[in-house]
Protein backbone atom coordinates (compact mmCIF):
# COMPACT_ATOMS: atom_id res chain seq x y z
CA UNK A 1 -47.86 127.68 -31.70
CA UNK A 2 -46.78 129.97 -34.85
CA UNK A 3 -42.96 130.72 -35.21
CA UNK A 4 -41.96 134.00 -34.26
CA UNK A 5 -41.33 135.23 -38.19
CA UNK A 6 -45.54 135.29 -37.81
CA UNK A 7 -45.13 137.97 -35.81
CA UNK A 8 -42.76 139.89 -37.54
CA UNK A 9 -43.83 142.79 -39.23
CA UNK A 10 -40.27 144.61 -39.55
CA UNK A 11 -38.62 142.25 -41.02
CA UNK A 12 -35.93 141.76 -38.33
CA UNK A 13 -36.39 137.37 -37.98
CA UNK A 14 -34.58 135.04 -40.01
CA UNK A 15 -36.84 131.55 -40.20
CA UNK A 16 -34.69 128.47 -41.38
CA UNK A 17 -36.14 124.99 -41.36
CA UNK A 18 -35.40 121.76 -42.66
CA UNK A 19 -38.00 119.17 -44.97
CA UNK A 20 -36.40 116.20 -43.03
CA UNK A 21 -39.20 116.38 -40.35
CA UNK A 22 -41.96 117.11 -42.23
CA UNK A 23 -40.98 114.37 -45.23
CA UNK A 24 -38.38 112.22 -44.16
CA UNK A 25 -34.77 112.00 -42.47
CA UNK A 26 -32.84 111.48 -45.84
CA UNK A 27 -34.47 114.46 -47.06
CA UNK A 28 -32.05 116.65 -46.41
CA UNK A 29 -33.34 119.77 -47.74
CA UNK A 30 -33.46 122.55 -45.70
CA UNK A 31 -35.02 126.58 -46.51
CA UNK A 32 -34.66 129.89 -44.68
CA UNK A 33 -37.13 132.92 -44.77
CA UNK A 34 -34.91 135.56 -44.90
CA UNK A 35 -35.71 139.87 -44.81
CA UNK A 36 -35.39 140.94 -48.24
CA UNK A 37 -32.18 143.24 -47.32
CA UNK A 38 -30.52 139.67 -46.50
CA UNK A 39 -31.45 137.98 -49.46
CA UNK A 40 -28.69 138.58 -51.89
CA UNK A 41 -26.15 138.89 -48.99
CA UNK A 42 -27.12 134.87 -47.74
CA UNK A 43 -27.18 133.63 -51.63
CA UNK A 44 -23.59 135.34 -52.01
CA UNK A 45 -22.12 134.21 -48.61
CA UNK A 46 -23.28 130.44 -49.04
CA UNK A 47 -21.66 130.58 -52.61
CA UNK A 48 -18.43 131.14 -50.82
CA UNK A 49 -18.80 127.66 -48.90
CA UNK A 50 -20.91 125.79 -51.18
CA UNK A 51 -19.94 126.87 -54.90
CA UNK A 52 -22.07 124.05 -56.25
CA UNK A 53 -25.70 123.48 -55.53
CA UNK A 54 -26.32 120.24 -53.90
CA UNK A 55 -29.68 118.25 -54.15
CA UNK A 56 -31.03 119.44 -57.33
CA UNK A 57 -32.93 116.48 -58.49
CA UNK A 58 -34.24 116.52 -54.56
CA UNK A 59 -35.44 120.63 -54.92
CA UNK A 60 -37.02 120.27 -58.30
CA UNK A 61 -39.00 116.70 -57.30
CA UNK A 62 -40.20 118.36 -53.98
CA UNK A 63 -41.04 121.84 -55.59
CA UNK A 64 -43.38 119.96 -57.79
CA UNK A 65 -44.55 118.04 -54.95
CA UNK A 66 -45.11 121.61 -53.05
CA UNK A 67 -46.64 122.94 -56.66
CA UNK A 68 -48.99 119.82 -57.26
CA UNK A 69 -50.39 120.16 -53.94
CA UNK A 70 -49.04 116.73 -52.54
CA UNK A 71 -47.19 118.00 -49.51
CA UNK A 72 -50.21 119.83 -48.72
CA UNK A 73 -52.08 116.85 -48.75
CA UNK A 74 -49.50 115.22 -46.89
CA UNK A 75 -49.30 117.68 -44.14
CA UNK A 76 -52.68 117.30 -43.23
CA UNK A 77 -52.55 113.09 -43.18
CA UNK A 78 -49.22 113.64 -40.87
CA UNK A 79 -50.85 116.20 -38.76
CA UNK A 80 -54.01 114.08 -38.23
CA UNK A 81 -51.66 111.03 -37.51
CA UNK A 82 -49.42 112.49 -35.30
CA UNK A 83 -52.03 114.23 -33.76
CA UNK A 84 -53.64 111.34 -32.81
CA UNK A 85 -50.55 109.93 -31.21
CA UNK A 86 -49.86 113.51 -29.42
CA UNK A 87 -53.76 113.08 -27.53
CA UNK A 88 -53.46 109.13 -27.09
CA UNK A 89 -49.82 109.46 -25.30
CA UNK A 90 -51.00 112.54 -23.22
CA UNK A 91 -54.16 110.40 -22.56
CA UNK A 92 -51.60 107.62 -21.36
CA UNK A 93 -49.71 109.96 -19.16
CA UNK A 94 -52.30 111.25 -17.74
CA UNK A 95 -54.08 107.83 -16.21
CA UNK A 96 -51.31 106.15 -15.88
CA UNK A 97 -48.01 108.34 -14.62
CA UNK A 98 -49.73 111.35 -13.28
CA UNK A 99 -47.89 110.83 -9.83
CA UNK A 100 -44.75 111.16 -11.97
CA UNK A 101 -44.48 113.95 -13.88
CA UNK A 102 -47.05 117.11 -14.75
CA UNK A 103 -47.39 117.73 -18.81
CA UNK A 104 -46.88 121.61 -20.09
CA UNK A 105 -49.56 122.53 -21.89
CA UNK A 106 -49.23 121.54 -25.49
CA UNK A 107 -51.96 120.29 -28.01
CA UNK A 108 -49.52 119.48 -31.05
CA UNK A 109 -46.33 118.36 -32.06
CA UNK A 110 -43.77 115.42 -32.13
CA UNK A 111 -42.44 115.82 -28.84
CA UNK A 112 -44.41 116.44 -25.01
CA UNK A 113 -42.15 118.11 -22.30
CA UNK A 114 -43.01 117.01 -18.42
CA UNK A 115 -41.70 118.35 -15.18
CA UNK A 116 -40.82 115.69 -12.67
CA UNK A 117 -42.96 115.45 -9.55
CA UNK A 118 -40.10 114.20 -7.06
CA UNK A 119 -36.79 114.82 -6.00
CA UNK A 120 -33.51 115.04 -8.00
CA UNK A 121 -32.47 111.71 -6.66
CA UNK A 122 -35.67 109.68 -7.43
CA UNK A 123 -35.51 111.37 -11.04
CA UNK A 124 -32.01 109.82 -11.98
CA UNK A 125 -32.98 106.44 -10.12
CA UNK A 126 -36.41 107.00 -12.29
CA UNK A 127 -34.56 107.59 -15.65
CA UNK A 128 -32.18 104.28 -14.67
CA UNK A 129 -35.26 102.13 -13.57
CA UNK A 130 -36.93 103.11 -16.89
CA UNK A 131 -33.91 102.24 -18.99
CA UNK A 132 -33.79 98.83 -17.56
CA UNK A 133 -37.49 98.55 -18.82
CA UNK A 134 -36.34 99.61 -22.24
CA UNK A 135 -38.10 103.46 -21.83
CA UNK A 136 -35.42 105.98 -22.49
CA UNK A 137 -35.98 109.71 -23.02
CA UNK A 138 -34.73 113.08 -23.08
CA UNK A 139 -33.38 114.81 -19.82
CA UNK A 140 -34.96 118.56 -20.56
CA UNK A 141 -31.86 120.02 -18.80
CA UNK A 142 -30.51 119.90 -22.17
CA UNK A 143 -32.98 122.62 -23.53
CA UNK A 144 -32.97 125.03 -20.22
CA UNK A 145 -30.41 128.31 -20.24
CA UNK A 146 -30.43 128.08 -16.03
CA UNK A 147 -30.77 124.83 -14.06
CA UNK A 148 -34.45 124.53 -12.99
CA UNK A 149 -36.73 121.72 -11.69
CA UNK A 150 -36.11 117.68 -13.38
CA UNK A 151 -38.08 117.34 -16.42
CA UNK A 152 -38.42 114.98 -19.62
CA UNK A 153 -38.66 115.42 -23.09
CA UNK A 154 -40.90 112.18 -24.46
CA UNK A 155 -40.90 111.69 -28.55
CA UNK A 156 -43.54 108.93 -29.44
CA UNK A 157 -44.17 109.80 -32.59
CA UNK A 158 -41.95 106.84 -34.41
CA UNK A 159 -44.46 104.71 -32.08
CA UNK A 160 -47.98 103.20 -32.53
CA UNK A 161 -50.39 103.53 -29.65
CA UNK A 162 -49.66 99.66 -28.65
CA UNK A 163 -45.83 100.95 -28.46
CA UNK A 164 -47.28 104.40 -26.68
CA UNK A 165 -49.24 102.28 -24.01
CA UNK A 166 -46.37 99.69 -23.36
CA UNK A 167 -43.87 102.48 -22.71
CA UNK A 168 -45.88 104.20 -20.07
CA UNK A 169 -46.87 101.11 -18.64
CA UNK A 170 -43.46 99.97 -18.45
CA UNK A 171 -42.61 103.78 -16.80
CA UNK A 172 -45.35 102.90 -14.39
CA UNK A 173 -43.67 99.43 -13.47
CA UNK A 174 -39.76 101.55 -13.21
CA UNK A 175 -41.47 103.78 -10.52
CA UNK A 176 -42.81 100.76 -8.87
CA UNK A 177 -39.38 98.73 -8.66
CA UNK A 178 -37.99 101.79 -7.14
CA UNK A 179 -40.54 101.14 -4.15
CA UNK A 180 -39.34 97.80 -3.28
């Protein structure tokens, strides 16, 4: 899905990301795309708060990364990587915990948002079953702006598929020590 500053042709979005993601955590480099009337405006305002530039060895060794065409490169390895963990955990989901929770639509990215199948009750006696069986994740409640149906927000892409397949499995076994 492209970031709404794709679709801006007025200039009225300000895009500000961070390399942390894309690199790694220490990296702690972040950018903003900014309308050219806010330019100067952002440059003077974070001069106020942070008189001295921080990171510079960090900038100039990543904009000659960026330059030489390694993070390019690197993209594309990542994106093939975790896009192979994004199919093989759907794939997962799918045969194994499909009585648990329906998958939005998504065919990238680190992160795969479900909506829970049962009732509020079973959900928090799911999450606690699934704890005990060392499977934690995200109540989605945390990203809604009005309460709405019990969903999860699963991150697997700091696992392997062996990790990926244990962790539903082990969600599989949660739901079924709830039934006894």
């Amino acid at each position: 899905m492209e970031p709404l500053k794709a679709l801006d042709d007025g200039g009225h979005v300000i895009y500000i990301g961070s390399f942390s993601k894309t690199m790694f955590f220490d990296l702690r480099l972040g950018y903003a795309v900014l309308p050219k009337p806010l330019v100067k405006p952002v440059i003077a305002a974070k001069s106020l708060y942070e008189p001295v530039t921080s990171a510079l060895l960090e900038q100039r060794a990543l904009a000659r990364f960026i330059f030489k065409g390694g993070y390019s490169r690197h993209l594309r390895r990542m994106t093939r990587l975790y896009g192979g963990r994004h199919r093989f955990f759907r794939s997962q989901m799918e045969k194994k915990a499909s009585h648990l929770f329906q998958l939005e639509p998504g065919d990238a990215g680190l992160h795969v948002f479900a909506t829970w199948l049962h009732d509020n009750v079973k959900y928090d006696l799911f999450k606690e079953a699934a704890s005990k069986r060392g499977v934690e994740f995200r109540d989605a409640a945390v990203y809604r702006l009005s309460p709405g149906s019990p969903s999860a927000c699963f991150g697997f892409s700091h696992l392997n598929e062996e990790q990926i397949e244990k962790g539903v499995d082990r969600m599989a076994l949660a739901w079924e020590d709830m039934q006894k």
